[in-house]
Every structure is written in C-alpha cells, then in structure tokens.
PDB file of N, CA and C in Angstrom:
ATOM      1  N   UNK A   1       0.818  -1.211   0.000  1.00  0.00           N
ATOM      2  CA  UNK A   1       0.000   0.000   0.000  1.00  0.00           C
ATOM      3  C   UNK A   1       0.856   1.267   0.000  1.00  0.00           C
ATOM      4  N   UNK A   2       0.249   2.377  -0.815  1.00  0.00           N
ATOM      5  CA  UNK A   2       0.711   3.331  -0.609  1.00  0.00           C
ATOM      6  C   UNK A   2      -0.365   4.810  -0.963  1.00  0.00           C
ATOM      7  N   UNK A   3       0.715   5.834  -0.847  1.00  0.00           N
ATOM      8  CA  UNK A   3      -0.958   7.178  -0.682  1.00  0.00           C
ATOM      9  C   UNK A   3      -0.487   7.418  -2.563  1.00  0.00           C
ATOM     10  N   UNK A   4      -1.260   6.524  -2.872  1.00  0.00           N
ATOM     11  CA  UNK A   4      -1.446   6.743  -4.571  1.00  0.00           C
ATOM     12  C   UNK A   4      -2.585   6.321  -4.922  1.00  0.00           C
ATOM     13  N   UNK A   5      -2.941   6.814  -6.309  1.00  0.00           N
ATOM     14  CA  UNK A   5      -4.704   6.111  -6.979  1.00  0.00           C
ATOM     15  C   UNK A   5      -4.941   4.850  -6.861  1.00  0.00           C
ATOM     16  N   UNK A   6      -3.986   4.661  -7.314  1.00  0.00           N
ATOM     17  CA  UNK A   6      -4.468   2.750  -7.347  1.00  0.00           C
ATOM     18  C   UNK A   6      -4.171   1.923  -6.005  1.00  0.00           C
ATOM     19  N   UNK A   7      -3.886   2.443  -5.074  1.00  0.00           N
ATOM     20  CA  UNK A   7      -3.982   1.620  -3.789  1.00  0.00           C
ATOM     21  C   UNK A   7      -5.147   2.658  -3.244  1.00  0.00           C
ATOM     22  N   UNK A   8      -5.715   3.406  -3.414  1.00  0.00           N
ATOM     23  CA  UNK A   8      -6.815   4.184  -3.334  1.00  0.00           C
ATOM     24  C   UNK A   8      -7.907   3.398  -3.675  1.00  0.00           C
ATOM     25  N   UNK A   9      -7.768   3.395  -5.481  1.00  0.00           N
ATOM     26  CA  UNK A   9      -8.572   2.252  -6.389  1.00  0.00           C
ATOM     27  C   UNK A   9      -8.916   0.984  -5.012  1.00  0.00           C
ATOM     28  N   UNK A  10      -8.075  -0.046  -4.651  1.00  0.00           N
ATOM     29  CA  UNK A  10      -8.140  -1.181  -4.323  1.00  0.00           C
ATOM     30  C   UNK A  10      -8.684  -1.088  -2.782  1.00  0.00           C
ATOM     31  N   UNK A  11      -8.482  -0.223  -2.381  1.00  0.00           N
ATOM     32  CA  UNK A  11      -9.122  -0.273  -1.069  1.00  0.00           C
ATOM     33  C   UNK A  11     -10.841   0.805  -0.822  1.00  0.00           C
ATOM     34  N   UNK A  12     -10.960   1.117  -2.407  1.00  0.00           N
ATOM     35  CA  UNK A  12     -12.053   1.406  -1.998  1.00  0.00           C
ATOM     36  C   UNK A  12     -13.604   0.631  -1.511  1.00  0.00           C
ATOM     37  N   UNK A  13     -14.217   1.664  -0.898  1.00  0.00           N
ATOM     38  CA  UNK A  13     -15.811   1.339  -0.626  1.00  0.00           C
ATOM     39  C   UNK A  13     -16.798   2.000  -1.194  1.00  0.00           C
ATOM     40  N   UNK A  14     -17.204   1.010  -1.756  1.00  0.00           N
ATOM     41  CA  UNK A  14     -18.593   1.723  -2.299  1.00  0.00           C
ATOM     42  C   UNK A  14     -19.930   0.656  -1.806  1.00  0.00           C
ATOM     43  N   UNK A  15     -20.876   1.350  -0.412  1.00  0.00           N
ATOM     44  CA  UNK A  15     -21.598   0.798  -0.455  1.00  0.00           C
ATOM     45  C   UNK A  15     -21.474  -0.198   1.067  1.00  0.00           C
ATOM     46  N   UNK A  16     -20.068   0.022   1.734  1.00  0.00           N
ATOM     47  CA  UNK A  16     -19.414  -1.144   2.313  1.00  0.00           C
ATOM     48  C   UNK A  16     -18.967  -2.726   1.800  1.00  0.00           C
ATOM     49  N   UNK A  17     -18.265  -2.412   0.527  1.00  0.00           N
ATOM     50  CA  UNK A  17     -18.107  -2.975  -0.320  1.00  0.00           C
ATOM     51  C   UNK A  17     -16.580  -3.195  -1.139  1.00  0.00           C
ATOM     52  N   UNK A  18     -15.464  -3.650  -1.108  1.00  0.00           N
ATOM     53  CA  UNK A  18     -14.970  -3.638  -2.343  1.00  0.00           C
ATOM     54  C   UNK A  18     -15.361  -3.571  -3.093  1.00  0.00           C
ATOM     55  N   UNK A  19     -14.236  -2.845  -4.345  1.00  0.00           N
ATOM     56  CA  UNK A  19     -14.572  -2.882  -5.953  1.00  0.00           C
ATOM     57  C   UNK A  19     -14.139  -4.317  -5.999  1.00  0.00           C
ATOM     58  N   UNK A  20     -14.768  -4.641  -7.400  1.00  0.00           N
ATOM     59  CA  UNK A  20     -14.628  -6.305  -7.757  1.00  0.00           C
ATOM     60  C   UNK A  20     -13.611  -6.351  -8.689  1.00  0.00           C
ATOM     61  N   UNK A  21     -12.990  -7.303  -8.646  1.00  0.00           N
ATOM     62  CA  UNK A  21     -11.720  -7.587  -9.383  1.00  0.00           C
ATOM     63  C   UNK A  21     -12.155  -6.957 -10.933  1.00  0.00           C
ATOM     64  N   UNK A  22     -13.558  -7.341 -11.654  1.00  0.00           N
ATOM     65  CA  UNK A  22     -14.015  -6.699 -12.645  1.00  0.00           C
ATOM     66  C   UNK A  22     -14.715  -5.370 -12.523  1.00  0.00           C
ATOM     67  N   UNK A  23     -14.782  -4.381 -11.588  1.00  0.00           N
ATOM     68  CA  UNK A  23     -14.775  -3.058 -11.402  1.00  0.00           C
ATOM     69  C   UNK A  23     -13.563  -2.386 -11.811  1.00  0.00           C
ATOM     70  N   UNK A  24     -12.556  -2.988 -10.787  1.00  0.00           N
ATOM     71  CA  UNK A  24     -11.254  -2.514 -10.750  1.00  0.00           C
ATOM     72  C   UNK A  24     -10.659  -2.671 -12.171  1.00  0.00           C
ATOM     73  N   UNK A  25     -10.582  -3.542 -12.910  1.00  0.00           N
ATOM     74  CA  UNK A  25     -10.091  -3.587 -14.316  1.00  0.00           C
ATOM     75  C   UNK A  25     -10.870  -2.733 -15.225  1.00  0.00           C
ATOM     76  N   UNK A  26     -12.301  -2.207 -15.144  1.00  0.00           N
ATOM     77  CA  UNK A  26     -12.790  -1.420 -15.987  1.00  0.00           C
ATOM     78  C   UNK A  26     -12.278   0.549 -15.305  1.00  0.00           C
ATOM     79  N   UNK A  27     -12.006   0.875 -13.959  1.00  0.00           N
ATOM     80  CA  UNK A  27     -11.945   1.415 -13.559  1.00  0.00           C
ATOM     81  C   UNK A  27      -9.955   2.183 -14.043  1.00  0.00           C
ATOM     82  N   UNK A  28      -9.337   0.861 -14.240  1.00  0.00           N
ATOM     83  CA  UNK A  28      -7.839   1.148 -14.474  1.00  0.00           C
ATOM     84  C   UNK A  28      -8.223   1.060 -16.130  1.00  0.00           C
ATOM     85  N   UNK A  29      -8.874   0.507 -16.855  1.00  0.00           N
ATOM     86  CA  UNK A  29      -8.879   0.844 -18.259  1.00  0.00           C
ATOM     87  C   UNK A  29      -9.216   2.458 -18.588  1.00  0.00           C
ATOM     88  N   UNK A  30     -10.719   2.735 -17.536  1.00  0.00           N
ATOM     89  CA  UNK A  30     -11.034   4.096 -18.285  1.00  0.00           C
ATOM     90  C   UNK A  30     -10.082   5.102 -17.447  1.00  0.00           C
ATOM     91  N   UNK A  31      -9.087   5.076 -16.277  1.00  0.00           N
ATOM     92  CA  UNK A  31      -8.065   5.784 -16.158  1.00  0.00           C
ATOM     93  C   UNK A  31      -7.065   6.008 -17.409  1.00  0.00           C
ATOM     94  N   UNK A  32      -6.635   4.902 -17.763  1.00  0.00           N
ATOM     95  CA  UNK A  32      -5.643   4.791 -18.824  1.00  0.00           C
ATOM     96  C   UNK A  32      -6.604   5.757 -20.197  1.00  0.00           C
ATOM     97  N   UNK A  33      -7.328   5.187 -20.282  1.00  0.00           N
ATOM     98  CA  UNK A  33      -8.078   6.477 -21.272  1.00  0.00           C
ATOM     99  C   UNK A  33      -8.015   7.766 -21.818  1.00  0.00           C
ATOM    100  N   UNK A  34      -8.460   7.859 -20.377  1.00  0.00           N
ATOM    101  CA  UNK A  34      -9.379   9.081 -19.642  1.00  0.00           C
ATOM    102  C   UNK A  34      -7.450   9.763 -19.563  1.00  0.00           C
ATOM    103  N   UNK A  35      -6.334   9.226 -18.772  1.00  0.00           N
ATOM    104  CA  UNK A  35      -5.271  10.297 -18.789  1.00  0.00           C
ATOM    105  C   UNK A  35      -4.124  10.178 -19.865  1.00  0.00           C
ATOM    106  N   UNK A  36      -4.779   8.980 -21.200  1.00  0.00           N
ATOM    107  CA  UNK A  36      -3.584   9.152 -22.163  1.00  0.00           C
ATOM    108  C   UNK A  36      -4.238   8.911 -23.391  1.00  0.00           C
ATOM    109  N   UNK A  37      -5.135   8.724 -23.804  1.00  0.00           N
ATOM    110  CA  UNK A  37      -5.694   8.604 -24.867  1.00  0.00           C
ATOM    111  C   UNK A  37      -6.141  10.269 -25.485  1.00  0.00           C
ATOM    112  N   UNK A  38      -6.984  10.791 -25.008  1.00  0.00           N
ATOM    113  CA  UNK A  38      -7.253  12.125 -24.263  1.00  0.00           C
ATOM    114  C   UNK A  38      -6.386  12.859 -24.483  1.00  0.00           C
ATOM    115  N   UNK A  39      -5.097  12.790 -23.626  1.00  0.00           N
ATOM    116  CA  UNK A  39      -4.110  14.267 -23.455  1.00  0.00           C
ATOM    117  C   UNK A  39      -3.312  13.719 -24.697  1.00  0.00           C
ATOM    118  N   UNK A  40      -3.284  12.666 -25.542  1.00  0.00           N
ATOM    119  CA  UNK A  40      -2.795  12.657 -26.996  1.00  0.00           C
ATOM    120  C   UNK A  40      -3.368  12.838 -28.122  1.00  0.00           C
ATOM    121  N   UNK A  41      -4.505  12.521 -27.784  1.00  0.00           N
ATOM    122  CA  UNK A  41      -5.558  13.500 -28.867  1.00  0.00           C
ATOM    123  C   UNK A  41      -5.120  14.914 -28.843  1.00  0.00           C
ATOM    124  N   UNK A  42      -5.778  15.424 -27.583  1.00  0.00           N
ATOM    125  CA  UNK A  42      -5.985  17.273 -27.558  1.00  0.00           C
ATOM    126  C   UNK A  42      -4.751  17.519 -28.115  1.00  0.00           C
ATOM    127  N   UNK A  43      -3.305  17.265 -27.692  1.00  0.00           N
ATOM    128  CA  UNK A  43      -2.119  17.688 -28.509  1.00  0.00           C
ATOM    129  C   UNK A  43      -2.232  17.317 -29.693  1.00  0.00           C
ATOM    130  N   UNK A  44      -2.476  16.649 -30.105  1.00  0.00           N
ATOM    131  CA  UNK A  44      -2.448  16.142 -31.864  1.00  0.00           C
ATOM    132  C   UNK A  44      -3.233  17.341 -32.467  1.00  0.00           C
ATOM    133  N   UNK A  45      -4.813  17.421 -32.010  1.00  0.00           N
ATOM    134  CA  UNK A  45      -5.670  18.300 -32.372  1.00  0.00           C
ATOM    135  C   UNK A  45      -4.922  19.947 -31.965  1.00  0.00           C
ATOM    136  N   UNK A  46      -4.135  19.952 -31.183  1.00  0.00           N
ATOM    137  CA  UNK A  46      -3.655  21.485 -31.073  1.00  0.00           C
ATOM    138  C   UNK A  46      -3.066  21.822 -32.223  1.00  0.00           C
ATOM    139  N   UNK A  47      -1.911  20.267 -32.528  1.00  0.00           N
ATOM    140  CA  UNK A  47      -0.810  20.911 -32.980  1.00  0.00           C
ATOM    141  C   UNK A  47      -1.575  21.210 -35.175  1.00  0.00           C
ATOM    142  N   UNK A  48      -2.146  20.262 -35.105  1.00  0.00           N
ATOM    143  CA  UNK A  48      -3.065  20.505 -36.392  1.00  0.00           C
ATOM    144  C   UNK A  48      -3.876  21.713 -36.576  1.00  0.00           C
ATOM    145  N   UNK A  49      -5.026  22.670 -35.452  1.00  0.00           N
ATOM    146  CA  UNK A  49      -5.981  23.666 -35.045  1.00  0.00           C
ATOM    147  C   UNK A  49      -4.835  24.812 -35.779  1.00  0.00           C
ATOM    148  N   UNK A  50      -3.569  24.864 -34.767  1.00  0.00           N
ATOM    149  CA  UNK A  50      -2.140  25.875 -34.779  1.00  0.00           C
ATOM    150  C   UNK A  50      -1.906  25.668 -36.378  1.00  0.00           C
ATOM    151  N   UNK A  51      -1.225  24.892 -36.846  1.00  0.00           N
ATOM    152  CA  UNK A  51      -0.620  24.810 -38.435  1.00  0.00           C
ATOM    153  C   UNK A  51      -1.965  25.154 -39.194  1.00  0.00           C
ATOM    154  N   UNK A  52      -3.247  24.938 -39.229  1.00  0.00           N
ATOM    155  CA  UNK A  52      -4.599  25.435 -39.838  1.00  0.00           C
ATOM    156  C   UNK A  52      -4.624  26.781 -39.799  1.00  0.00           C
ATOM    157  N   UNK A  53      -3.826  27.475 -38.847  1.00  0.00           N
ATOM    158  CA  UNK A  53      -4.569  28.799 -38.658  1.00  0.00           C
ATOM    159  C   UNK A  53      -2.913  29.647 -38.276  1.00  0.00           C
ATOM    160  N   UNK A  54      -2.602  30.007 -39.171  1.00  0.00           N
ATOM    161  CA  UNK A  54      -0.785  30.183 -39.065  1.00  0.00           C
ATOM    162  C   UNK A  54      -0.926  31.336 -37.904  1.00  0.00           C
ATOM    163  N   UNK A  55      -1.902  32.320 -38.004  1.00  0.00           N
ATOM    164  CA  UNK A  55      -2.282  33.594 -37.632  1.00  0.00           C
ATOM    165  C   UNK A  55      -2.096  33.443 -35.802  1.00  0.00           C
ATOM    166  N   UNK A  56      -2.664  32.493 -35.727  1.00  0.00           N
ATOM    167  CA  UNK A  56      -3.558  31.983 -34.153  1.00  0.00           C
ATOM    168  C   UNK A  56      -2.067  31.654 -33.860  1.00  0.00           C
ATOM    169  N   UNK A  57      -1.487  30.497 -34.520  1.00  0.00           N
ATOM    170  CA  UNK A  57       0.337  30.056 -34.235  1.00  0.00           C
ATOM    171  C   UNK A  57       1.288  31.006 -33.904  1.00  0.00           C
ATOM    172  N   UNK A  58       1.335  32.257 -34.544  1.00  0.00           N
ATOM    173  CA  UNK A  58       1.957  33.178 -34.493  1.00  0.00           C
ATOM    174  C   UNK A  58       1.462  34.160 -33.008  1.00  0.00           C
ATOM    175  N   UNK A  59       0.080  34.513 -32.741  1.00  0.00           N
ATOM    176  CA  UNK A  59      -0.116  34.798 -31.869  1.00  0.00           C
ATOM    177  C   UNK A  59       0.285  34.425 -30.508  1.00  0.00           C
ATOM    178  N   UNK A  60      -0.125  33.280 -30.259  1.00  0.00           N
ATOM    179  CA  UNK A  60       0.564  32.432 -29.257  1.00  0.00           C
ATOM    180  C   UNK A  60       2.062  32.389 -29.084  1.00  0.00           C
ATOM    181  N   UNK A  61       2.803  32.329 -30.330  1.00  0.00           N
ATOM    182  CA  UNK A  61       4.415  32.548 -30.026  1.00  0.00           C
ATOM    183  C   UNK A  61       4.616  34.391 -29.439  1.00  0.00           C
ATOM    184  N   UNK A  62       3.656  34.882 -30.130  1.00  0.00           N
ATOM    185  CA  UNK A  62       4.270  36.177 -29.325  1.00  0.00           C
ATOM    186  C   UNK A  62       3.577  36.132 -27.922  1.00  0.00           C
ATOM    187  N   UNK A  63       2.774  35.364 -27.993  1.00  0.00           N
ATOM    188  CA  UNK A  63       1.943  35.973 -26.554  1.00  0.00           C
ATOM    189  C   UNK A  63       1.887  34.973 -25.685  1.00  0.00           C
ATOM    190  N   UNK A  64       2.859  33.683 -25.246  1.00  0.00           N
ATOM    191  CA  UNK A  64       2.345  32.674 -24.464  1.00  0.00           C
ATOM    192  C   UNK A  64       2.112  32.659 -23.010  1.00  0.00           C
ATOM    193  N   UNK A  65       1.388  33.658 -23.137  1.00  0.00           N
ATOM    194  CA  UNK A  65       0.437  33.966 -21.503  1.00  0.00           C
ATOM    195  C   UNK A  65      -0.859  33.322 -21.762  1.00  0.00           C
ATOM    196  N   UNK A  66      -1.448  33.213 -23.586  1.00  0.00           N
ATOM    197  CA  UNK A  66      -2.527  32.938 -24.040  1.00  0.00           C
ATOM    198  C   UNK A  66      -2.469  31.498 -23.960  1.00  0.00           C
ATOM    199  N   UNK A  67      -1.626  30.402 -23.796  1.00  0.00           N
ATOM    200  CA  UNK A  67      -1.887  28.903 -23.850  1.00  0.00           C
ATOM    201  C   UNK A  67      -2.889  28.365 -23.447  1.00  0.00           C
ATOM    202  N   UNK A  68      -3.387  29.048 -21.438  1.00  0.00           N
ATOM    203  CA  UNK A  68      -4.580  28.026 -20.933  1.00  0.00           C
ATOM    204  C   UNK A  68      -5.620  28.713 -21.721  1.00  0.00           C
ATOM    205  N   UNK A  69      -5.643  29.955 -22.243  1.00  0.00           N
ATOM    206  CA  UNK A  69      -7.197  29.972 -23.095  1.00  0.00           C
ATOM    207  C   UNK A  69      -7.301  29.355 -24.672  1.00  0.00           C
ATOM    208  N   UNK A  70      -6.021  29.129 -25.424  1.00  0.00           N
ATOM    209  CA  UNK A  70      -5.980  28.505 -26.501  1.00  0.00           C
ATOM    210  C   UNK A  70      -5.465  26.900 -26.599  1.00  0.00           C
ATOM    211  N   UNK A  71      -6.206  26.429 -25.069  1.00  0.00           N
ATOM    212  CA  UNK A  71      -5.655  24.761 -24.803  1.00  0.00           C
ATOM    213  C   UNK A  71      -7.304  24.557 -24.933  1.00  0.00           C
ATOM    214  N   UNK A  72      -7.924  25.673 -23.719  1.00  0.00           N
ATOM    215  CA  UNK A  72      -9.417  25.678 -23.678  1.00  0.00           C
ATOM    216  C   UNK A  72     -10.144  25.821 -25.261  1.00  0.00           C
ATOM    217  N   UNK A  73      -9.941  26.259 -26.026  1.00  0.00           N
ATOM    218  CA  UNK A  73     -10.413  27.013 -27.202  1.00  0.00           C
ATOM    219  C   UNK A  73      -9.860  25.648 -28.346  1.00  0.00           C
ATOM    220  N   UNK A  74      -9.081  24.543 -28.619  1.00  0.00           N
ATOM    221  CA  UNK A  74      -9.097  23.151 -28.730  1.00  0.00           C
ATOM    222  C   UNK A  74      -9.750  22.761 -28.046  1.00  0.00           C
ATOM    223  N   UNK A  75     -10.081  22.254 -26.915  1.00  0.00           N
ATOM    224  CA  UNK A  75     -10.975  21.456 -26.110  1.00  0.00           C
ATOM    225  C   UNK A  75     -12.148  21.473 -26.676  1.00  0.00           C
ATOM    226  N   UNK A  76     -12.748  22.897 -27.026  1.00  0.00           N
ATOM    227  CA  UNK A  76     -14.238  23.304 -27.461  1.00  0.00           C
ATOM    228  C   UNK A  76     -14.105  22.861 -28.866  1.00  0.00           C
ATOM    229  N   UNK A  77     -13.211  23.344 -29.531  1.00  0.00           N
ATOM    230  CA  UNK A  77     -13.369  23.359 -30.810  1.00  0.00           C
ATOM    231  C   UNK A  77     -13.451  22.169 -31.831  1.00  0.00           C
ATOM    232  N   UNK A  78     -11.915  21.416 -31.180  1.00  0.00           N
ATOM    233  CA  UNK A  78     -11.528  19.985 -31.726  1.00  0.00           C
ATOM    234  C   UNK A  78     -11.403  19.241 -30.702  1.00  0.00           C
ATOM    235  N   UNK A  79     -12.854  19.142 -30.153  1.00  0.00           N
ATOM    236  CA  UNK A  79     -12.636  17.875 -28.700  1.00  0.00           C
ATOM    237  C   UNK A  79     -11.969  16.656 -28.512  1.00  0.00           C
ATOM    238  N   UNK A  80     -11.000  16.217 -27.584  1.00  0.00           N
ATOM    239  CA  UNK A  80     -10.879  15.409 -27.692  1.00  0.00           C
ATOM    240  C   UNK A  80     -11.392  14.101 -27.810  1.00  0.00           C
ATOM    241  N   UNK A  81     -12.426  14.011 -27.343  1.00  0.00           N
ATOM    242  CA  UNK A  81     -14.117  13.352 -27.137  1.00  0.00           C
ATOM    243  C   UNK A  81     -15.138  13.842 -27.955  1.00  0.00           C
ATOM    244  N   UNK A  82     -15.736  12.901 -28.921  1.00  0.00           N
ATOM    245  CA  UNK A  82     -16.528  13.485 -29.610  1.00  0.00           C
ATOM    246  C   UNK A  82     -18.155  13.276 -29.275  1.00  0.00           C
ATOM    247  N   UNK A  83     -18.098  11.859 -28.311  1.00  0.00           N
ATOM    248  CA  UNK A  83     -19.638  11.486 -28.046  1.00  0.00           C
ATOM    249  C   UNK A  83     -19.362  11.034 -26.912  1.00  0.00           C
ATOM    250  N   UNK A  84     -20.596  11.194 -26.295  1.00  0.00           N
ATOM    251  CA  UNK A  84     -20.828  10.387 -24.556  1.00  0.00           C
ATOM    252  C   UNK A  84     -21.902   9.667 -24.151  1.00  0.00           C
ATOM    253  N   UNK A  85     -21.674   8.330 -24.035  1.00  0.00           N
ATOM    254  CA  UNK A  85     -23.400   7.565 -23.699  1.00  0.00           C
ATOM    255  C   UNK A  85     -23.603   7.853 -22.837  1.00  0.00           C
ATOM    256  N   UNK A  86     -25.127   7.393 -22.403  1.00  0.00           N
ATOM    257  CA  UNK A  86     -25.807   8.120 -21.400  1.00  0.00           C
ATOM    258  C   UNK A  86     -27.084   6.794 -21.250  1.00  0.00           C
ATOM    259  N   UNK A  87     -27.479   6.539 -20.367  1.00  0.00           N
ATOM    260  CA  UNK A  87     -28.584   5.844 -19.845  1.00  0.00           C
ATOM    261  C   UNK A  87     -29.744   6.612 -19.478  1.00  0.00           C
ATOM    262  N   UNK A  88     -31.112   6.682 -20.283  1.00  0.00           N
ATOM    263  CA  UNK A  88     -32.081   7.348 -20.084  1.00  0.00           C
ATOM    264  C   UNK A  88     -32.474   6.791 -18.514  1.00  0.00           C
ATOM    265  N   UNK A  89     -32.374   7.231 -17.582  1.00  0.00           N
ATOM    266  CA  UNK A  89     -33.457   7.425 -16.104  1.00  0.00           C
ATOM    267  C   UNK A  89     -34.886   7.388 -15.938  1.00  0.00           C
ATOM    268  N   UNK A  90     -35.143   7.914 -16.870  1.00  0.00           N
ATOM    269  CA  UNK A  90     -36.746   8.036 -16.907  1.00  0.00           C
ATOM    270  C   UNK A  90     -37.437   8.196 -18.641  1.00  0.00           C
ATOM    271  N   UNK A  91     -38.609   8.034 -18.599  1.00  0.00           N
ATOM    272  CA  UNK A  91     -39.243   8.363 -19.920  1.00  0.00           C
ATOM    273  C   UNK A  91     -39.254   9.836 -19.718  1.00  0.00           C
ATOM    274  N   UNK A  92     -38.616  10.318 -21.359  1.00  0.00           N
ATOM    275  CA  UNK A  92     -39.275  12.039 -21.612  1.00  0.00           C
ATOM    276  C   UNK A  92     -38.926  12.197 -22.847  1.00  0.00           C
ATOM    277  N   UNK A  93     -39.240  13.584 -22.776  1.00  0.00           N
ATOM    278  CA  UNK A  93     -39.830  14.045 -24.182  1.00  0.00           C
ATOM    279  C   UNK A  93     -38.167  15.204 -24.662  1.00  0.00           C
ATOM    280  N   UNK A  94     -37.443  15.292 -25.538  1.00  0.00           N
ATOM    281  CA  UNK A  94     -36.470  16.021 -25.423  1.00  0.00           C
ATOM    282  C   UNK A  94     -37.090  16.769 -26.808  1.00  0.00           C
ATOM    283  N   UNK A  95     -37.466  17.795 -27.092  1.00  0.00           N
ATOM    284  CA  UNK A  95     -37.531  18.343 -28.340  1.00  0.00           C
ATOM    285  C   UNK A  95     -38.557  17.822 -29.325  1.00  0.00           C
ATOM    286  N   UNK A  96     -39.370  17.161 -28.730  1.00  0.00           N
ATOM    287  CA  UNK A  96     -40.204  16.289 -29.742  1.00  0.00           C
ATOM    288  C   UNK A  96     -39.819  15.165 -29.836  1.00  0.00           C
ATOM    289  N   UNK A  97     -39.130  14.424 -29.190  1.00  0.00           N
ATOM    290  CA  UNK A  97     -38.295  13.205 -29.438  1.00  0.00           C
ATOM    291  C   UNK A  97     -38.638  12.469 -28.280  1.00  0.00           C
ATOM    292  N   UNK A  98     -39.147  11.140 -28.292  1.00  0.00           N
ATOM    293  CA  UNK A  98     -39.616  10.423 -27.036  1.00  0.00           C
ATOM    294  C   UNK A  98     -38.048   9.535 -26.937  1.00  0.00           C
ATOM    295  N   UNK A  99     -37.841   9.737 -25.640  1.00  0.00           N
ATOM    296  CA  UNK A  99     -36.996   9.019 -24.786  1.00  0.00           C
ATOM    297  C   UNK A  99     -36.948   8.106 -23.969  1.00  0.00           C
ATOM    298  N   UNK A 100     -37.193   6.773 -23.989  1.00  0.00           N
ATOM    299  CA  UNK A 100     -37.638   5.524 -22.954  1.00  0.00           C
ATOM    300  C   UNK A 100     -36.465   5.087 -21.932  1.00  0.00           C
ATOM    301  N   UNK A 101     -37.198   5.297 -20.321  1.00  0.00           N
ATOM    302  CA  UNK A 101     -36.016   4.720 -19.542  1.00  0.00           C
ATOM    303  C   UNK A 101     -35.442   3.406 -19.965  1.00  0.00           C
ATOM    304  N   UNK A 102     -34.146   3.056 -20.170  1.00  0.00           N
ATOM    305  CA  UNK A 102     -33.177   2.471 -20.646  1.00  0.00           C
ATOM    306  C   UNK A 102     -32.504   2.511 -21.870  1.00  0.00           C
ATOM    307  N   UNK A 103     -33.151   3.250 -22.575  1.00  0.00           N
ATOM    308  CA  UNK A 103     -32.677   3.958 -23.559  1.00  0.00           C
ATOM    309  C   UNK A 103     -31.365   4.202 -23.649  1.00  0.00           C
ATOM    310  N   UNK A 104     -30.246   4.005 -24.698  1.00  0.00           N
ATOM    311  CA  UNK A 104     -28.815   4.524 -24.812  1.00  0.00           C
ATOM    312  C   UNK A 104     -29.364   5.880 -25.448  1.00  0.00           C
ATOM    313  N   UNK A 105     -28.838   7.380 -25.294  1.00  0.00           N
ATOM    314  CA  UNK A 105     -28.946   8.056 -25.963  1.00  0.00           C
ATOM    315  C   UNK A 105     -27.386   8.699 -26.126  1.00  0.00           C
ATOM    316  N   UNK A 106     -27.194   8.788 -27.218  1.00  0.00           N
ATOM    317  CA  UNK A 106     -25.814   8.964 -27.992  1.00  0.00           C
ATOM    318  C   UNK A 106     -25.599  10.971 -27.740  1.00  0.00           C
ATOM    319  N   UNK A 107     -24.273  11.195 -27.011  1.00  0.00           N
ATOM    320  CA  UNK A 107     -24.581  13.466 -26.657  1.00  0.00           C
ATOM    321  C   UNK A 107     -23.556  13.281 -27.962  1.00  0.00           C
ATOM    322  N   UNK A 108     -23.583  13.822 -29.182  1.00  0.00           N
ATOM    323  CA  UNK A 108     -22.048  14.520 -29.568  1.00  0.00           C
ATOM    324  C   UNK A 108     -21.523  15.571 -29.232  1.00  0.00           C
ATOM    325  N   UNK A 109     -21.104  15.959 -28.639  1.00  0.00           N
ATOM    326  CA  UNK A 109     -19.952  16.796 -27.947  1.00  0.00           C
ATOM    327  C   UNK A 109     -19.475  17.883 -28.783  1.00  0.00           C
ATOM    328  N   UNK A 110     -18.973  17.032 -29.665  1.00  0.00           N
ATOM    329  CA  UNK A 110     -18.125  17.680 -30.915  1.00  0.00           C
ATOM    330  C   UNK A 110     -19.626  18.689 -31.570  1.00  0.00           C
ATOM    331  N   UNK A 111     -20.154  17.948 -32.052  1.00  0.00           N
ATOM    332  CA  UNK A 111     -21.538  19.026 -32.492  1.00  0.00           C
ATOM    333  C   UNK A 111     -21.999  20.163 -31.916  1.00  0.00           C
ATOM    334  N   UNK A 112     -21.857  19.748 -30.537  1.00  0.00           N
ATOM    335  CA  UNK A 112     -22.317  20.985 -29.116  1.00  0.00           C
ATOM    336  C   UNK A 112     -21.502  22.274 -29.683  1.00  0.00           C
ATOM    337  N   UNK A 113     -20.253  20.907 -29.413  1.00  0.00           N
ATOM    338  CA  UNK A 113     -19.404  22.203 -29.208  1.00  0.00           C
ATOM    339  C   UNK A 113     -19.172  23.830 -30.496  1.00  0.00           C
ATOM    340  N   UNK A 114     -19.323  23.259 -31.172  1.00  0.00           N
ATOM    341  CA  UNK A 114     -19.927  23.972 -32.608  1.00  0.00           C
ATOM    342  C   UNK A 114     -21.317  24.853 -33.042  1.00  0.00           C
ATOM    343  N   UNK A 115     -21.709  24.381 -31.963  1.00  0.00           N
ATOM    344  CA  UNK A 115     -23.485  24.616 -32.130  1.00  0.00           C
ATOM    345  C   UNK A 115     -23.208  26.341 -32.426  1.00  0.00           C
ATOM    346  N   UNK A 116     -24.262  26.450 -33.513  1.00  0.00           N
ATOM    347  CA  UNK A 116     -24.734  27.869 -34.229  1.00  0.00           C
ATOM    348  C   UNK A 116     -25.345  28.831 -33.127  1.00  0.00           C
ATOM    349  N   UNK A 117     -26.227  28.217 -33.035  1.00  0.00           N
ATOM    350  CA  UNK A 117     -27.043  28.885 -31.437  1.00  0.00           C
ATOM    351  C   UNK A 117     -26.010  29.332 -30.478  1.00  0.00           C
ATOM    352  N   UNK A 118     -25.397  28.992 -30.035  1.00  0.00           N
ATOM    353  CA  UNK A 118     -24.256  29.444 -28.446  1.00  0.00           C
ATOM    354  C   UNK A 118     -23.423  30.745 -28.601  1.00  0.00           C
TER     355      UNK A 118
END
C-alpha cells in the first residue's frame, strides 16, 4: 500500500463494499483512457488547429500567456471526445423526441461544441 490512486482504487468502498476484481479492471482501463488517450488526442488536435490557422500560431508565439485559453479554445473546438453515452433514467420528451427509460442516448460533444445557437 501506498498514498497513490491505485492503492486508493483497491481499497475502496462503495456501499461497504470492495470494488470487484471486474470493477477494478474497468476502472484502471477508463483511467488509462481518460489520462492518455485524451491528453494525446488534444495535442495532436492542437498541434493541427495551430498549423490550420498560421495567424492563431503566431499569436501564441508572441503571446504565451494565451496557452490556458488557446488549450481551452481546442478542447471546445476539436474535442478530444466526440460522443458520450448516457442511460435514459426516466421516460421524456427532449424536443419532440420520445426518450424511454433504458434507452442509450448517444450526446455529440463535438456538435455541441460547434453549435450555431451558443
């Protein structure tokens, strides 16, 4: 044991409960994900957003005070994540669109993030 995530991970409770040997393996997969799949996308997508837009590249070299708002401004733009499932909770109505509890309903992200309206 030690004061790190994954001896964190293994001794948790949920419930008065260990995680189950098959918790814990889905839990260390979507870590691995979630902190490298992710932060190699968004750089890929930066470094492509930057060479697209020479103007924005150039800005940033003169100005790199601007990084956390043009790390944020990829995030929105060229998400690293483009969709997120979701488990309907209850029956409803979204827009004219009937929604049945258990329902997968598919968010794109990437679309949001684009949206005309905002």
């Amino acid at each position: 044991p030690r004061a790190d995530l994954l001896t964190g991970l293994v001794q948790a409770r949920f419930e008065g409960s260990k995680l189950t040997h098959e918790e814990m393996i889905r839990m260390l997969v979507l870590l691995l994900v979630a902190g490298n799949e992710t932060t190699t996308t968004l750089i890929g997508n930066a470094v492509l957003e930057l060479l697209a837009h020479p103007d924005q590249l150039a800005r940033l070299r003169a100005q790199p005070e601007l990084m956390p708002t043009a790390v944020d401004e990829v995030m929105r733009y060229s998400s690293p994540v483009q969709l997120d499932l979701r488990v309907a909770t209850r029956d409803l109505d979204l827009r004219g669109v009937p929604i049945r509890k258990g329902q997968i309903v598919v968010s794109w992200i990437g679309s949001a993030n684009r949206d005309e309206e905002v």
